[in-house]
N, C-alpha and C. Protein backbone atom coordinates (compact mmCIF):
# COMPACT_ATOMS: atom_id res chain seq x y z
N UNK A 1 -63.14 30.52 -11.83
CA UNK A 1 -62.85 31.15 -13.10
C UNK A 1 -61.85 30.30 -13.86
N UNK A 2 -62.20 29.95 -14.93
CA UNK A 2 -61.67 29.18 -15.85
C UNK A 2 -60.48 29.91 -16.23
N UNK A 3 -59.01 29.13 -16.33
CA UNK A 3 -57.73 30.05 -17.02
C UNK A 3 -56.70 30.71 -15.62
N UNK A 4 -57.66 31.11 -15.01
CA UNK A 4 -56.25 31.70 -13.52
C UNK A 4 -56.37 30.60 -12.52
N UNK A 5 -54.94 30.73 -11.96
CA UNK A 5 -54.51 29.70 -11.17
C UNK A 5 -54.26 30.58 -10.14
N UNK A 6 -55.38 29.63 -9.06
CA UNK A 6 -54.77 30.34 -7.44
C UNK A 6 -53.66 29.87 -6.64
N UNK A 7 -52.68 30.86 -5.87
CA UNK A 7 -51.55 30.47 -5.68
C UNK A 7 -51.95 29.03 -4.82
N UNK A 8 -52.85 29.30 -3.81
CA UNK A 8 -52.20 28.25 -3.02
C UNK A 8 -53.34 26.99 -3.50
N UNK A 9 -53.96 27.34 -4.54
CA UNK A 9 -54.57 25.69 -4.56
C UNK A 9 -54.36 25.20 -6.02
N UNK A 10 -53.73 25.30 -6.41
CA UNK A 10 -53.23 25.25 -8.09
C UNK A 10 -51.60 24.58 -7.57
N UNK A 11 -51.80 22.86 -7.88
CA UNK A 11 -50.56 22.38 -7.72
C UNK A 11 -49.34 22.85 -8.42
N UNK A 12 -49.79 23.76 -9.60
CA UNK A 12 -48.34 24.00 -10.70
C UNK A 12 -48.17 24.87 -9.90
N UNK A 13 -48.15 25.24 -8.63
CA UNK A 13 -47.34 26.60 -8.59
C UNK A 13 -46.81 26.64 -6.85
N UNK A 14 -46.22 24.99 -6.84
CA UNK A 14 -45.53 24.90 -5.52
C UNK A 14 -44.45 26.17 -4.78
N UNK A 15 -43.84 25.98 -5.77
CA UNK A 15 -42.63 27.27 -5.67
C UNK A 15 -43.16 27.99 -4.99
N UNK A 16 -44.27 29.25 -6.06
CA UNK A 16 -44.45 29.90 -5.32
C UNK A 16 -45.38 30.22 -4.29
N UNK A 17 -45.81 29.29 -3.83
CA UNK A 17 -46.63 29.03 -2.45
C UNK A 17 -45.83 29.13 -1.69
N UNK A 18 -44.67 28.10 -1.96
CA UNK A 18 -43.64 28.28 -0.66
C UNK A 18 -42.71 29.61 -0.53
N UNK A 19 -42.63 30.14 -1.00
CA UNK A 19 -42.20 31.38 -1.24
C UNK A 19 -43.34 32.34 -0.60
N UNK A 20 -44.23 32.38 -1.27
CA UNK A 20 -45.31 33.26 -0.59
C UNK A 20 -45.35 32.75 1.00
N UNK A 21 -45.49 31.97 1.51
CA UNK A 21 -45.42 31.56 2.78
C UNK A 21 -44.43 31.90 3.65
N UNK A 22 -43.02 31.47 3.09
CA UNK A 22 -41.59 32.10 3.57
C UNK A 22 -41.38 33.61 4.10
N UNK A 23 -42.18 34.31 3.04
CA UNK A 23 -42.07 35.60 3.16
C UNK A 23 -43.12 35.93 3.92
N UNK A 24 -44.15 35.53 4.33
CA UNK A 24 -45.44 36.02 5.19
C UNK A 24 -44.70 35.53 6.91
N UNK A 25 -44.21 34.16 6.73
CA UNK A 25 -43.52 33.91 7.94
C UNK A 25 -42.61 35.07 8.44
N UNK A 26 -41.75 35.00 7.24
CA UNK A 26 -40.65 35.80 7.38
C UNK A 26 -41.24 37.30 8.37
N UNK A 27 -42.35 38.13 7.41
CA UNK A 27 -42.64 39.11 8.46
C UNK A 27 -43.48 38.98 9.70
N UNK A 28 -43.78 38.19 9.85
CA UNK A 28 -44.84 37.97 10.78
C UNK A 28 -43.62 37.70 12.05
N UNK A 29 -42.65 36.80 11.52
CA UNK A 29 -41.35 36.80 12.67
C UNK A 29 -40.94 38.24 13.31
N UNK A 30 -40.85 39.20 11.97
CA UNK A 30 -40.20 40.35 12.26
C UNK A 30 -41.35 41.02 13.13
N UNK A 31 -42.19 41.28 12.43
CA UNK A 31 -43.43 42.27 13.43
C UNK A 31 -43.59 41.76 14.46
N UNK A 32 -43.22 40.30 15.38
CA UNK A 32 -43.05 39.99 16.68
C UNK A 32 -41.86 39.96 17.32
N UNK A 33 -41.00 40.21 16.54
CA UNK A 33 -39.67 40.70 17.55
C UNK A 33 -39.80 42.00 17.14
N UNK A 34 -40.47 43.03 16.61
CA UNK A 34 -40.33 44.43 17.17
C UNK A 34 -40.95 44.54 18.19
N UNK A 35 -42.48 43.67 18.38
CA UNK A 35 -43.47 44.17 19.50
C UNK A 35 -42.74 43.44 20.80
N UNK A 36 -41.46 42.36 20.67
CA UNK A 36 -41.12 41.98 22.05
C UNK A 36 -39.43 42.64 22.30
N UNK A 37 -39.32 43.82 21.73
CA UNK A 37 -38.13 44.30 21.69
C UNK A 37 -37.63 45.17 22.95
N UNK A 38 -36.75 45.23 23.43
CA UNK A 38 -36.93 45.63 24.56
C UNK A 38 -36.79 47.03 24.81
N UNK A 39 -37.56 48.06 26.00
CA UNK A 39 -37.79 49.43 25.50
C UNK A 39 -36.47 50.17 25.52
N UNK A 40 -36.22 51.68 25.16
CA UNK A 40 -34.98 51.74 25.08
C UNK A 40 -34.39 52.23 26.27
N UNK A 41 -33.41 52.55 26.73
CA UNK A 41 -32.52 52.54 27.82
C UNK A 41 -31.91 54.40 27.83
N UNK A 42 -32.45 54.96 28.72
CA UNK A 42 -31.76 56.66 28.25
C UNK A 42 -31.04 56.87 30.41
N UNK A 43 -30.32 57.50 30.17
CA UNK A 43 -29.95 58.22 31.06
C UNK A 43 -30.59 59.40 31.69
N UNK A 44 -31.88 59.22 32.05
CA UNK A 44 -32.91 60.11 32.34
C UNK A 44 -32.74 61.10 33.38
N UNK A 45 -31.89 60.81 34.20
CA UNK A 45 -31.77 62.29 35.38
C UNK A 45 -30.17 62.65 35.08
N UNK A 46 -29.20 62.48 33.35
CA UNK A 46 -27.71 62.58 33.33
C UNK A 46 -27.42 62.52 34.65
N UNK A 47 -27.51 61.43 35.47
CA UNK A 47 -26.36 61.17 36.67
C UNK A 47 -24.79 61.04 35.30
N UNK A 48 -23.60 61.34 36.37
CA UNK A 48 -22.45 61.21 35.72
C UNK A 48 -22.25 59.41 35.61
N UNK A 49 -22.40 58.90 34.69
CA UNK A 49 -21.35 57.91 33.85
C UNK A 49 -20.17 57.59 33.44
N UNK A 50 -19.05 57.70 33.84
CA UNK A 50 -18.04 57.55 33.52
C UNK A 50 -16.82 56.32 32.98
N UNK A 51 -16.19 55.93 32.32
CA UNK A 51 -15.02 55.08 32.36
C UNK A 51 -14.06 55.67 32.34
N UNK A 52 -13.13 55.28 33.51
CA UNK A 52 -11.67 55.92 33.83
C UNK A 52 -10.71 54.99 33.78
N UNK A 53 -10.93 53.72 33.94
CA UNK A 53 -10.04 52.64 33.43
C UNK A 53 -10.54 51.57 31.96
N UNK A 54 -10.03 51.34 31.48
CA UNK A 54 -10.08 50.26 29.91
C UNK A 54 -9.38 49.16 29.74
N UNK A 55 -8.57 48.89 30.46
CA UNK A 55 -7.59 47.70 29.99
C UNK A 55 -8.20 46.49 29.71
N UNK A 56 -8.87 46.13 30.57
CA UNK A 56 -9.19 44.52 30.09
C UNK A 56 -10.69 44.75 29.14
N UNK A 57 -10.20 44.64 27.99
CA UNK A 57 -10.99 44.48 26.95
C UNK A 57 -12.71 43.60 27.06
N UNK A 58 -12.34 42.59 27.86
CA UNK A 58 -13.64 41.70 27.76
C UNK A 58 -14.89 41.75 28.46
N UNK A 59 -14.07 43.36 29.35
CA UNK A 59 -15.16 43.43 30.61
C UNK A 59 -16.14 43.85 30.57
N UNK A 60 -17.12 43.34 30.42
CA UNK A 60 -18.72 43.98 30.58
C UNK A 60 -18.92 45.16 31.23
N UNK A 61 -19.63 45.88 29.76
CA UNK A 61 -19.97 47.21 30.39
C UNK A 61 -21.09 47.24 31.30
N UNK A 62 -20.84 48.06 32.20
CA UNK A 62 -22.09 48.32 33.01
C UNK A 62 -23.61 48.72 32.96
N UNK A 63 -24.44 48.60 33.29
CA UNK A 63 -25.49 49.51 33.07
C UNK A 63 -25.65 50.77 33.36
N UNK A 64 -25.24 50.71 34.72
CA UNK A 64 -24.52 52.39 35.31
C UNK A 64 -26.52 53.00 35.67
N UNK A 65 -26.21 54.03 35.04
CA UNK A 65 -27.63 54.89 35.67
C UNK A 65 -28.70 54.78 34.45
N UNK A 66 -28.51 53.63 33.39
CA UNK A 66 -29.34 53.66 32.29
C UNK A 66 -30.67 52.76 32.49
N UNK A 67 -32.13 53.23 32.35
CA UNK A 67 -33.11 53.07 33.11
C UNK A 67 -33.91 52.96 31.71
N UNK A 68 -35.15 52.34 31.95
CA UNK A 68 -36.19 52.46 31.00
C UNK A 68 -37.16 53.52 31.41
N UNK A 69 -37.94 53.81 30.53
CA UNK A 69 -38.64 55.25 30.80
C UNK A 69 -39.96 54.55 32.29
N UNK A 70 -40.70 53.21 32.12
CA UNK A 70 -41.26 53.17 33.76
C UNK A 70 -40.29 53.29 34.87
N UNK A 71 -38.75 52.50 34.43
CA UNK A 71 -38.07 52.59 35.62
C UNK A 71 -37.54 54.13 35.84
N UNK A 72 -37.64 54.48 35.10
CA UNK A 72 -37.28 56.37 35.52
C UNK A 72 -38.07 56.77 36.59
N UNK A 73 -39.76 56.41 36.35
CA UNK A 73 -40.98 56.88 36.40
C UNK A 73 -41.26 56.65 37.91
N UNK A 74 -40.69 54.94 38.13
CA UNK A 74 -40.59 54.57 39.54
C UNK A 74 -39.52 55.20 40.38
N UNK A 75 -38.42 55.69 39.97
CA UNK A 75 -37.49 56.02 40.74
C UNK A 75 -37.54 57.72 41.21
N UNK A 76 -38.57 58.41 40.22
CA UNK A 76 -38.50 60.03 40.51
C UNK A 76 -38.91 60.46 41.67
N UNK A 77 -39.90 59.89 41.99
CA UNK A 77 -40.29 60.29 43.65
C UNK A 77 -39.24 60.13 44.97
N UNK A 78 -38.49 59.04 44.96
CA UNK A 78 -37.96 58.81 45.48
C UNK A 78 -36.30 59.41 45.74
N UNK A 79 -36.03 59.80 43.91
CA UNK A 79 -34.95 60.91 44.17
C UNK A 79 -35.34 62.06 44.33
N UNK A 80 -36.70 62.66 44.38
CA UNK A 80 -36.78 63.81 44.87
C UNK A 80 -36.78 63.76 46.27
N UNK A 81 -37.47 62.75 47.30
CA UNK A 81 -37.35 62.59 48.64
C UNK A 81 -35.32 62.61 49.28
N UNK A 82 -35.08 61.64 48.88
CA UNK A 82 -33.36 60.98 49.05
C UNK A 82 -32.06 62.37 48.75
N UNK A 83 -33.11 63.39 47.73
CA UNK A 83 -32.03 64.42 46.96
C UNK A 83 -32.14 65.29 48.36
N UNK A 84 -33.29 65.79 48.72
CA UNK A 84 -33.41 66.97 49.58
C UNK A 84 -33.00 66.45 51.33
N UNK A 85 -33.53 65.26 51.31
CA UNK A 85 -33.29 64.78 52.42
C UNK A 85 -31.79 65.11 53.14
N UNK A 86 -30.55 64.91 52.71
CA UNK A 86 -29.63 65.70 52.67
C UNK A 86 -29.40 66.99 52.92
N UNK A 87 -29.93 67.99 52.74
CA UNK A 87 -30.19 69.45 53.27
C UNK A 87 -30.64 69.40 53.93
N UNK A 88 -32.41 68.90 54.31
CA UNK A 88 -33.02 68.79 55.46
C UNK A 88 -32.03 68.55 56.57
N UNK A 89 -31.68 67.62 56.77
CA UNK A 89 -30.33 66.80 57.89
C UNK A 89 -29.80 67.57 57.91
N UNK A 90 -29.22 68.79 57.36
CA UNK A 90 -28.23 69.40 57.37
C UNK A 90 -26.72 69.00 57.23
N UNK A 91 -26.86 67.50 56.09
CA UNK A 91 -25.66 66.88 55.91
C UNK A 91 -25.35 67.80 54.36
N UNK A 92 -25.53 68.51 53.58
CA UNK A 92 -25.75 69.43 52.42
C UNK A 92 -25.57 70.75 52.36
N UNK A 93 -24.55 71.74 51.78
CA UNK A 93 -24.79 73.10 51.98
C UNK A 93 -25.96 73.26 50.52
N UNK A 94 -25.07 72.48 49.60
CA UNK A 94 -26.63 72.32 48.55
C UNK A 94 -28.40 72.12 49.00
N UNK A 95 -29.19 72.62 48.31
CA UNK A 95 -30.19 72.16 48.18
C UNK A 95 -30.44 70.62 48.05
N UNK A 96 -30.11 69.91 47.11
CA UNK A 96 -29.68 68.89 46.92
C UNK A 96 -29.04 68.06 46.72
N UNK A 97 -28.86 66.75 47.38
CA UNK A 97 -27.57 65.94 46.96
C UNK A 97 -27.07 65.72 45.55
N UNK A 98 -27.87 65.70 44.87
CA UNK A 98 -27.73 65.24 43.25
C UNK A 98 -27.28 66.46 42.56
N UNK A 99 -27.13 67.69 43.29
CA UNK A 99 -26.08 68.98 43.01
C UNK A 99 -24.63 68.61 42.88
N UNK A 100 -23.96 67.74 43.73
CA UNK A 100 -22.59 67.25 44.39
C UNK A 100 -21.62 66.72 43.07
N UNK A 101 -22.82 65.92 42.34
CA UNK A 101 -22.25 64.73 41.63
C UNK A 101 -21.74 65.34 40.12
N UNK A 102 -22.11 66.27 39.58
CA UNK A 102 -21.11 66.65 38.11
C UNK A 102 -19.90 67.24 38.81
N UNK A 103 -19.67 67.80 39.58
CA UNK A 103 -18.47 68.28 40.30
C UNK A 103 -17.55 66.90 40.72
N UNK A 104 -18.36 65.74 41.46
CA UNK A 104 -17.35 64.59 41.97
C UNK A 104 -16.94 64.02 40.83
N UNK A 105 -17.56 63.70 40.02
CA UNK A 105 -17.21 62.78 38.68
C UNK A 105 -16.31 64.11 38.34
N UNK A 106 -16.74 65.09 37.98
CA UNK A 106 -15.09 66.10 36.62
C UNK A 106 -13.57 65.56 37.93
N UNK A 107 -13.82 65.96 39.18
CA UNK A 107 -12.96 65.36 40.19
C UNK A 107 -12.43 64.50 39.83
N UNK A 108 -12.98 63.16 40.00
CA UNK A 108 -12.88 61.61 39.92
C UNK A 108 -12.11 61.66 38.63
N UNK A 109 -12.74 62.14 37.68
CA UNK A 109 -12.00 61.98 36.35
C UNK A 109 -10.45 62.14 36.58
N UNK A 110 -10.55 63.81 37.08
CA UNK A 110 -9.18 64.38 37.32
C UNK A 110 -7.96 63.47 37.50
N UNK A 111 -8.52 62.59 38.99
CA UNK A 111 -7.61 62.19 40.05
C UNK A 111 -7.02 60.63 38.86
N UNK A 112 -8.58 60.26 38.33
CA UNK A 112 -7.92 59.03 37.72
C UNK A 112 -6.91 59.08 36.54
N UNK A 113 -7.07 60.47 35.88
CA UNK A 113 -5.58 60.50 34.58
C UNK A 113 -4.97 61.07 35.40
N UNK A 114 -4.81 61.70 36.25
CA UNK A 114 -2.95 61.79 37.50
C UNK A 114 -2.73 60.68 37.78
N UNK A 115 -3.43 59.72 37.99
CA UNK A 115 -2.82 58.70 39.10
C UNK A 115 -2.60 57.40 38.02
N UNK A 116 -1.45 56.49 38.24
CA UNK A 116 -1.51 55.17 37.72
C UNK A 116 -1.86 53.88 38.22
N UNK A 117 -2.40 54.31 39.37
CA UNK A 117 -3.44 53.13 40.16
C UNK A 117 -4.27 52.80 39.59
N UNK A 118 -4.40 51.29 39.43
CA UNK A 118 -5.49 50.83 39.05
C UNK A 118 -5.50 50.77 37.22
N UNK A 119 -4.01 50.84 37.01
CA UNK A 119 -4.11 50.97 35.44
C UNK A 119 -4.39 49.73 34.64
N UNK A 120 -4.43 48.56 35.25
CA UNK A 120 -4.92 47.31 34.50
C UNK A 120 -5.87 46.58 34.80
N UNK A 121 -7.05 47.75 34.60
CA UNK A 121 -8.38 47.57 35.09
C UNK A 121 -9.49 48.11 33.99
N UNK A 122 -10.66 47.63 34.08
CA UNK A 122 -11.58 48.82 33.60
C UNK A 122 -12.37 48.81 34.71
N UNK A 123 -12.74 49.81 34.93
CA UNK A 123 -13.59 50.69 35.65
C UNK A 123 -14.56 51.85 35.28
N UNK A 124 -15.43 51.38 35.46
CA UNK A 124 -16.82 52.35 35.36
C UNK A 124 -17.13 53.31 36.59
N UNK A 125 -17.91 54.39 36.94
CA UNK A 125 -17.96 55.10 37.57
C UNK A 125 -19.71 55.82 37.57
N UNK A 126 -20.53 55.73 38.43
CA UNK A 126 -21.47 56.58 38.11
C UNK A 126 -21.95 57.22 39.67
N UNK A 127 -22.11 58.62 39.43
CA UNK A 127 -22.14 59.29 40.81
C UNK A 127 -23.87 59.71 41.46
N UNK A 128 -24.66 59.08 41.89
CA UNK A 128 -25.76 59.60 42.27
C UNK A 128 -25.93 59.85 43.69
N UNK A 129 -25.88 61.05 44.06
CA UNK A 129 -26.38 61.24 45.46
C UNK A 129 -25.62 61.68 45.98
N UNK A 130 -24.06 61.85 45.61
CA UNK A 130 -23.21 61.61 47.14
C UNK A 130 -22.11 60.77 46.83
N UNK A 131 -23.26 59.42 46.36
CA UNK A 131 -22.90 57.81 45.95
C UNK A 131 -22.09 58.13 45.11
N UNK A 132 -20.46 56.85 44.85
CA UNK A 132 -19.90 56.49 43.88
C UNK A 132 -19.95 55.26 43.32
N UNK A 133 -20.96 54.61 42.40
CA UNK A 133 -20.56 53.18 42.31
C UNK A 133 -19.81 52.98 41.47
N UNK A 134 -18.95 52.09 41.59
CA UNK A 134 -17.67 51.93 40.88
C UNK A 134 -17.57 50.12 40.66
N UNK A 135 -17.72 50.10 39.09
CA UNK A 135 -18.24 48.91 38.79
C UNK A 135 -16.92 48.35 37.20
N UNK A 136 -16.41 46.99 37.52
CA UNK A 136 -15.85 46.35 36.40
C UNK A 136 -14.48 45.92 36.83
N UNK A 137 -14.20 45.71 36.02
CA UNK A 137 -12.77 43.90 36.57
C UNK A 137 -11.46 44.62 36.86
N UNK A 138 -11.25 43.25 37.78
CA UNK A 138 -9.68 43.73 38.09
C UNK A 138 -8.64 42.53 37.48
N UNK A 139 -7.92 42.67 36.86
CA UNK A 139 -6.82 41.30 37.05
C UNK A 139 -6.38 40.61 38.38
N UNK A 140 -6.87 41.33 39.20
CA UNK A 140 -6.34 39.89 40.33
C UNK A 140 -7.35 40.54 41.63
N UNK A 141 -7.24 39.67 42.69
CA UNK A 141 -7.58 40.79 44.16
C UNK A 141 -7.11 41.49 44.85
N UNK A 142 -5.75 41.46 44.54
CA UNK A 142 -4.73 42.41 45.20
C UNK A 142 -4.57 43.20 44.17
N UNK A 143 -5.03 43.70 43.24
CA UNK A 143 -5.71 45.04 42.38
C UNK A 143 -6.48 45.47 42.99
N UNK A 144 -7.07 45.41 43.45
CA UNK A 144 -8.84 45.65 43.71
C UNK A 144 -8.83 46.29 45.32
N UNK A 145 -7.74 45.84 45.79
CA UNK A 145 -7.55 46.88 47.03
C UNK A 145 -7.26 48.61 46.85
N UNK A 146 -7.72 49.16 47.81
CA UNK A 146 -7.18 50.35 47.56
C UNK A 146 -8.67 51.50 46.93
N UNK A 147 -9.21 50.79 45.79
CA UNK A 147 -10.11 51.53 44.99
C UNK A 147 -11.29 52.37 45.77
N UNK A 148 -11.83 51.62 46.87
CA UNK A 148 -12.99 52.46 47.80
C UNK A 148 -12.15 53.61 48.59
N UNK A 149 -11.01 53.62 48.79
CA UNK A 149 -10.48 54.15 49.88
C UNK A 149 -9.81 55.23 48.73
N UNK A 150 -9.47 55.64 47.42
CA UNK A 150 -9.01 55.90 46.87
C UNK A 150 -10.34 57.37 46.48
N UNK A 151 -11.19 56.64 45.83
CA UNK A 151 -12.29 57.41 45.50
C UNK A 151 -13.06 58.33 47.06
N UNK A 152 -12.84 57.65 48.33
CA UNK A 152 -13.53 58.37 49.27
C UNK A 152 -12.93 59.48 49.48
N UNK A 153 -11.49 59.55 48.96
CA UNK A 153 -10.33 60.65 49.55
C UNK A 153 -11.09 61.71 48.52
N UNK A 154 -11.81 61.86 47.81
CA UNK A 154 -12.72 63.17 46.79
C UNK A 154 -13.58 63.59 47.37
N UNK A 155 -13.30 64.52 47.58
CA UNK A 155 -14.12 65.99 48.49
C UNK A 155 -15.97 65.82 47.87
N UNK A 156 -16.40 65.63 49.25
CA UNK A 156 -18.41 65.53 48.84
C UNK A 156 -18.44 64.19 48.84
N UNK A 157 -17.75 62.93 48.86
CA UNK A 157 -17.62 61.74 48.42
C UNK A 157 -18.43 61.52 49.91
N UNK A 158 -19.83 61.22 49.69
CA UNK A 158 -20.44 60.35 51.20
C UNK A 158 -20.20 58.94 51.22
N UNK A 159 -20.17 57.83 50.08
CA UNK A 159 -20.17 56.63 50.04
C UNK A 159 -19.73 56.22 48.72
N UNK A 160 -19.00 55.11 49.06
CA UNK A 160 -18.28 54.50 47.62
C UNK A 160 -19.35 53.20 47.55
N UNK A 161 -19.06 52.24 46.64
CA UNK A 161 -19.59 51.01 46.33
C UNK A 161 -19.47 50.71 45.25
N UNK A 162 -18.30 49.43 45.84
CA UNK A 162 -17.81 48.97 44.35
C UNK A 162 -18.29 47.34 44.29
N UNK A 163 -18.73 47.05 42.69
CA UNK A 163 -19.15 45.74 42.33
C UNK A 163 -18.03 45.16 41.22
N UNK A 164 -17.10 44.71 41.76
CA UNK A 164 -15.57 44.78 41.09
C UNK A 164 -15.29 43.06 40.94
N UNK A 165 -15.49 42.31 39.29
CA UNK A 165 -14.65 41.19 39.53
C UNK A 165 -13.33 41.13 39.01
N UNK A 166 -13.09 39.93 39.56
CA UNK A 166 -11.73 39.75 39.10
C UNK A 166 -11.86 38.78 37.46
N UNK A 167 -10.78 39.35 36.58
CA UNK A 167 -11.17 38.87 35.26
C UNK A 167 -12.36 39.16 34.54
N UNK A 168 -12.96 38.64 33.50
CA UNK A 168 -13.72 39.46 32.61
C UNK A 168 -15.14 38.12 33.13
N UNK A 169 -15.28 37.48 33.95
CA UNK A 169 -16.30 37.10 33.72
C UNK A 169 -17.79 37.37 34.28
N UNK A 170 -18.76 36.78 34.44
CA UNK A 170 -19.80 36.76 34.93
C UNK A 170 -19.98 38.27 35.77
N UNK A 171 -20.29 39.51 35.45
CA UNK A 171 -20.57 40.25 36.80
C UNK A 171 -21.18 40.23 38.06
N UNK A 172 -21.12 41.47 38.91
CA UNK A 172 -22.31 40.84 39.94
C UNK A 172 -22.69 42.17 39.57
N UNK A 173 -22.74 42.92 38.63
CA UNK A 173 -23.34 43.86 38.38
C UNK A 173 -24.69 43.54 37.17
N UNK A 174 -25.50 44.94 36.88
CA UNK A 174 -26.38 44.91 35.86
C UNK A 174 -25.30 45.36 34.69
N UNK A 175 -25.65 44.82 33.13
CA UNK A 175 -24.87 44.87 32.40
C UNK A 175 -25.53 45.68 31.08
N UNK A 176 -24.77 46.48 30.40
CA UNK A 176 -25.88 47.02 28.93
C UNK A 176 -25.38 45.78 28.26
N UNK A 177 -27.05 46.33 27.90
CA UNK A 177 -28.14 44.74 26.71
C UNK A 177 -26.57 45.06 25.75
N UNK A 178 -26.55 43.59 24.93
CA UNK A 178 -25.80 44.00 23.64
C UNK A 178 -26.94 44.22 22.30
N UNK A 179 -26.42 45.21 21.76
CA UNK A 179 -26.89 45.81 20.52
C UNK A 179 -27.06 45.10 19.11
């Protein structure tokens, strides 16, 4: 057709070719980092989560009990086996172990604003089972003593496990994605 100029084969109109292109890139970038985004992260059975210490600012937060909805999916069978199993044994006046844990954490909380142990630390806390894992930095290693033996003294407490470094670097824990 005589008189219109098509964008992309009509040399007068470099600009906006490249422009038109920029912007097709542009979304085509975006609509593939939504489809490779990663799924979201929920606290699917509220196990208790906690932070009872803060001081060192740099320390990587934990992942704690935050799961993707397959990893929920994989883990339900297995806390229904692991929860009751506990009563069965007759190690439980509960039905289930995963009864224990909003009671140990309000506890745990308790003991950690009485006490000034461990005040130049952060520390995370999440209670499943029984379990306490107790995860995030210490300023030195002679901080870091004391903390399993501290948390076992809480009534229902079957097992501690702490993934504790010293200083803010590298964990040996899982860490939340940054946002």
């Amino acid at each position: 057709m005589p008189g219109k100029a098509n964008l992309f084969t009509d040399p007068a109109t470099p600009y906006m070719r490249a422009l038109v292109l920029r912007s097709l890139g542009g979304c085509l970038l975006l609509a593939c980092a939504a489809a490779l985004a990663a799924p979201p992260l929920k606290n699917w059975f509220d196990d208790p989560f906690i932070q009872v210490r803060g001081r060192i600012a740099a320390c990587p937060a934990p992942l704690g009990p935050f799961a993707t909805e397959a990893e929920m999916k994989q883990q339900a069978h297995s806390r229904i086996e692991r929860g009751t199993s506990c009563w069965l044994a007759k190690q439980c006046a509960k039905p289930n172990a995963y009864m224990y844990d909003a009671d140990i954490a309000a506890d745990l909380r308790r003991r950690f604003a009485k006490s000034r142990r461990f005040a130049n630390a952060s520390l995370w806390l999440t209670v499943q089972r029984r379990f306490v894992y107790v995860e995030g930095c210490v300023r030195s290693r002679n901080a870091a003593s004391g903390i399993e033996a501290f948390i076992k003294q809480t009534p229902d407490v079957q097992l501690v496990i702490a993934n504790i470094i010293v200083g803010a670097g590298k964990p040996n824990y899982a860490v939340m994605p940054e946002r």
